[in-house]
Structures are given as structure tokens and as C-alpha cells.
Protein backbone atom coordinates (compact mmCIF):
# COMPACT_ATOMS: atom_id res chain seq x y z
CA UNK A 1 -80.99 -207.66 190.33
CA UNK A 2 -77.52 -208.29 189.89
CA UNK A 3 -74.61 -205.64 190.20
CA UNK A 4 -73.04 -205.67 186.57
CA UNK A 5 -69.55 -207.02 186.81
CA UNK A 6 -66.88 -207.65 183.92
CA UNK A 7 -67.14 -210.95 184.78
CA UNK A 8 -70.79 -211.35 184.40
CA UNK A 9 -70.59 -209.08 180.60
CA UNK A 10 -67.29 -210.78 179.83
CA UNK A 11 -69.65 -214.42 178.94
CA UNK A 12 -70.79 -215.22 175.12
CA UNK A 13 -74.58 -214.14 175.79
CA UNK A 14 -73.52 -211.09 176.98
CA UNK A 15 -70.68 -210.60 174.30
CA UNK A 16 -73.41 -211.42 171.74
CA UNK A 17 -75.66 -208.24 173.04
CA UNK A 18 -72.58 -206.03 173.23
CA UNK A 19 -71.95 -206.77 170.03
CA UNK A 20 -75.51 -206.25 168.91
CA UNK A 21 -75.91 -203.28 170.40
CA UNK A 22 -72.32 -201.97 168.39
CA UNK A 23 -74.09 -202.90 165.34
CA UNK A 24 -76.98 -201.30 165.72
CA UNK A 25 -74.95 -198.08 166.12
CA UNK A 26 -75.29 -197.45 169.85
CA UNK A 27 -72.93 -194.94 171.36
CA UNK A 28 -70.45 -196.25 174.27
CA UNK A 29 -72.59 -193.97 176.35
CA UNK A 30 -75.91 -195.92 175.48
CA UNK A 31 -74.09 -198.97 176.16
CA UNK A 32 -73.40 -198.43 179.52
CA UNK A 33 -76.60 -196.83 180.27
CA UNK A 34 -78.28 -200.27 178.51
CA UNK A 35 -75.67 -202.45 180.99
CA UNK A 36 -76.60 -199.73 183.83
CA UNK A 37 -72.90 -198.52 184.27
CA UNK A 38 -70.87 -195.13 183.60
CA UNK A 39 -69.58 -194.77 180.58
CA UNK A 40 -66.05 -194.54 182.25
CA UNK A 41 -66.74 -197.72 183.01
CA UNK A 42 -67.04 -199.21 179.98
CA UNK A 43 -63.85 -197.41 179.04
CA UNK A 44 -62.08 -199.23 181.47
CA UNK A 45 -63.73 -203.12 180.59
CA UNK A 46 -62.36 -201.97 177.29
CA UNK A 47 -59.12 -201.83 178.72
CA UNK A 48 -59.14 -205.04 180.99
CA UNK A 49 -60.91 -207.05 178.29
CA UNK A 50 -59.51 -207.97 175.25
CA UNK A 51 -63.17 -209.98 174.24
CA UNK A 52 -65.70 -207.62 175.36
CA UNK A 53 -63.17 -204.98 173.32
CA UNK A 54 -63.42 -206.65 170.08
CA UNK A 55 -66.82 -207.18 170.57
CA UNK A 56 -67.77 -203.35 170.82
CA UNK A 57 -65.15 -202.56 168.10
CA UNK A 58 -65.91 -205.48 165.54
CA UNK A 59 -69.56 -204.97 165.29
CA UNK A 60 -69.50 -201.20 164.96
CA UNK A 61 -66.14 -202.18 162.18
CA UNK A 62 -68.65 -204.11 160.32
CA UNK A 63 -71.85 -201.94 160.59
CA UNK A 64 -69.77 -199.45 158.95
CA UNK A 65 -68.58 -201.18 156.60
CA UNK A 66 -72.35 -202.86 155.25
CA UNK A 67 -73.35 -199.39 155.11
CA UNK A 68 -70.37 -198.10 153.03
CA UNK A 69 -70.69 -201.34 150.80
CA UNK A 70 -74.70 -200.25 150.44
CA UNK A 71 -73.59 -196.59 149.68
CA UNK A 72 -71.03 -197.86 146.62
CA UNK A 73 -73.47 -200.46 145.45
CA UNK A 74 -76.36 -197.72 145.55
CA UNK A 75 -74.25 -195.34 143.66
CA UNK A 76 -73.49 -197.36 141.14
CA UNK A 77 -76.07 -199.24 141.00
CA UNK A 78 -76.63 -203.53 141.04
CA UNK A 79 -78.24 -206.42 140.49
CA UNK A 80 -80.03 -208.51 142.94
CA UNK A 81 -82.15 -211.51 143.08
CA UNK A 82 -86.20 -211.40 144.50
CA UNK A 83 -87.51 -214.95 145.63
CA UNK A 84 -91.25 -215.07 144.85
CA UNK A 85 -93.31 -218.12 146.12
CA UNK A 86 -96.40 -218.41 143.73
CA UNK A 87 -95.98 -222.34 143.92
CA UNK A 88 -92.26 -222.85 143.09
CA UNK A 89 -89.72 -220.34 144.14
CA UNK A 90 -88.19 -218.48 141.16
CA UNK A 91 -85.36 -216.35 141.35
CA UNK A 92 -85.56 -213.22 138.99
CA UNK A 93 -82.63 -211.06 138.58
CA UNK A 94 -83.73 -206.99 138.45
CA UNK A 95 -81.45 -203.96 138.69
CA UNK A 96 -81.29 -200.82 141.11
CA UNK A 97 -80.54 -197.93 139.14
CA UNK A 98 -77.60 -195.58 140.18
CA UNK A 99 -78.57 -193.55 143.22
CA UNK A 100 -77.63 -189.97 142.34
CA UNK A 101 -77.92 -188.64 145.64
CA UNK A 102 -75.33 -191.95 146.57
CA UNK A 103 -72.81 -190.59 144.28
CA UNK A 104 -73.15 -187.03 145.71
CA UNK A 105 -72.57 -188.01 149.33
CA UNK A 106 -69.64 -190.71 148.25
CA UNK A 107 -68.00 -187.90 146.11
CA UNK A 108 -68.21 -185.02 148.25
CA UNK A 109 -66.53 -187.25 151.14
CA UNK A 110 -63.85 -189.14 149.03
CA UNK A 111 -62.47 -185.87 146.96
CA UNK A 112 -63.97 -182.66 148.92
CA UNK A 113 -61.77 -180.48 147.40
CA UNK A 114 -63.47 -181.31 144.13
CA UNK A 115 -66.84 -182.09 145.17
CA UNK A 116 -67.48 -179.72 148.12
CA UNK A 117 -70.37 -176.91 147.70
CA UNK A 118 -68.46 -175.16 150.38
CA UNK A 119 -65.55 -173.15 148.58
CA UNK A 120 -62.83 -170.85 150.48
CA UNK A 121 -61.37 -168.07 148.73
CA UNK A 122 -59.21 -166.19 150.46
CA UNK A 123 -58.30 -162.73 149.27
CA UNK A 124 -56.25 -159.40 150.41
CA UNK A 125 -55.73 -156.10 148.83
CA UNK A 126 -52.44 -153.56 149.12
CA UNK A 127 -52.48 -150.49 148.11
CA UNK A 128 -48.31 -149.13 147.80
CA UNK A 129 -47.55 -146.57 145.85
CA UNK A 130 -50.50 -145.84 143.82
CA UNK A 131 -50.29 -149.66 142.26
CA UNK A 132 -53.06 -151.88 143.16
CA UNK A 133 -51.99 -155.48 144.02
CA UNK A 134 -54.84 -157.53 144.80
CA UNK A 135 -54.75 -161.11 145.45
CA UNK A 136 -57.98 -163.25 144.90
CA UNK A 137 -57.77 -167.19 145.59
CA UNK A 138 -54.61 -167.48 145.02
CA UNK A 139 -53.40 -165.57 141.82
CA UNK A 140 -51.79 -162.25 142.21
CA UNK A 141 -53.51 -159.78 139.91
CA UNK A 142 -51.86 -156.29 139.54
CA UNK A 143 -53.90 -153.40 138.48
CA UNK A 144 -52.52 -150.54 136.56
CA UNK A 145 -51.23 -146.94 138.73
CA UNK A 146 -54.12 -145.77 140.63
CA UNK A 147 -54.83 -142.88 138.61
């Protein structure tokens, strides 16, 4: 078996599988391990190789972006066309419903501070004086003399 060189992963068959592998969501880590080099390694093709470089970044580029493009079209749901072949091919047009659980996930990522089920309130109480100042999640509320 051959030692894996640049060289050898720098050709269009190997580009090909590099880029593969990016779009099936492999880690640089798995990469290497699939070439049968470090991972440091890989860093440092990267680096000397503008090709192999665009192919690990291009394909994961795209993968994320058919994914986000299935995400928006799930959430808001779409039309699509089913070939059938019962003699003659016939396109029929149906439609996907909106994905509720879609528009969670897109929402919660695109405006957390809206959409988040994870809420911070930050509060802290002084007591000067006999006046109560307490101040909950931003608002100052002052209670009346202590007694």
C-alpha cells in the first residue's frame, strides 16, 4: 500500500472523495483517519493546497446549505412533483404541509432572544435604611419602609 502523499490526494479522483466525504458531514478528524493520516496533517494539505482546500470547504459549504434550504422549505412548507410510471410517466404536483417542529428549530436559532425556552433573569436585593430596593430582570422596584 501506498504512503499517502499530497501529491497522490491532490488528483481529481481523490479530490472527488474528499469532497464526498465533506458532504457527507465527516469531521477533519475522520478524514484523515479515512486517508490514514493525522489530523494535523490534513491541517497542513489545507494549507499547501489551495484544491484539496476548497474541496473539504465547498462540499461541507454546500451540505449545509441543502440542509438549511430543506429546514426553510419544511417550515414553510412546498410543493413538489412525484413521477409515477403506471405506463406513461405523469407528474402530479402535492404539497408538504408546514413542519412545526421546522419552524421551532429555525426560530429559536434565528431570534433566540425571542424564541429561546431558556430565559435569564437576573436579580439582586439591598436592603439601606429600612427601604427595600429590589431589582428583578431589569426594572428597579422599590418597596415601601421596612416596617
Amino acid at each position: 500500500m501506498l504512503k499517502p502523499t499530497l501529491e497522490i490526494w491532490s488528483d481529481d479522483d481523490h479530490l472527488m472523495l474528499l469532497t464526498s466525504w465533506g458532504r457527507a458531514g465527516l469531521s477533519y478528524k475522520e478524514i484523515a483517519a479515512n486517508i490514514g493520516i493525522a489530523r494535523n496533517t490534513l491541517i497542513r494539505w489545507r494549507k499547501q493546497n489551495v484544491q484539496l482546500d476548497n474541496a473539504l470547504n465547498v462540499s461541507k459549504d454546500i451540505a449545509v446549505a441543502h440542509v438549511e434550504n430543506a429546514l426553510y422549505r419544511s417550515a414553510l412548507g412546498f410543493r413538489y412533483a412525484v413521477v409515477t410510471n403506471k405506463g406513461d410517466v405523469v407528474w402530479v404536483t402535492k404539497f408538504e404541509k408546514p413542519n412545526v417542529g421546522a419552524q421551532v428549530f429555525y426560530l429559536k436559532n434565528r431570534k433566540p432572544r425571542l424564541w429561546s425556552d431558556r430565559k435569564e433573569v437576573h436579580h439582586q436585593a439591598d436592603i439601606n435604611n429600612n427601604n427595600i430596593v429590589v431589582k428583578w430582570g431589569g426594572e428597579i422596584v422599590e418597596a415601601a419602609d421596612g416596617d
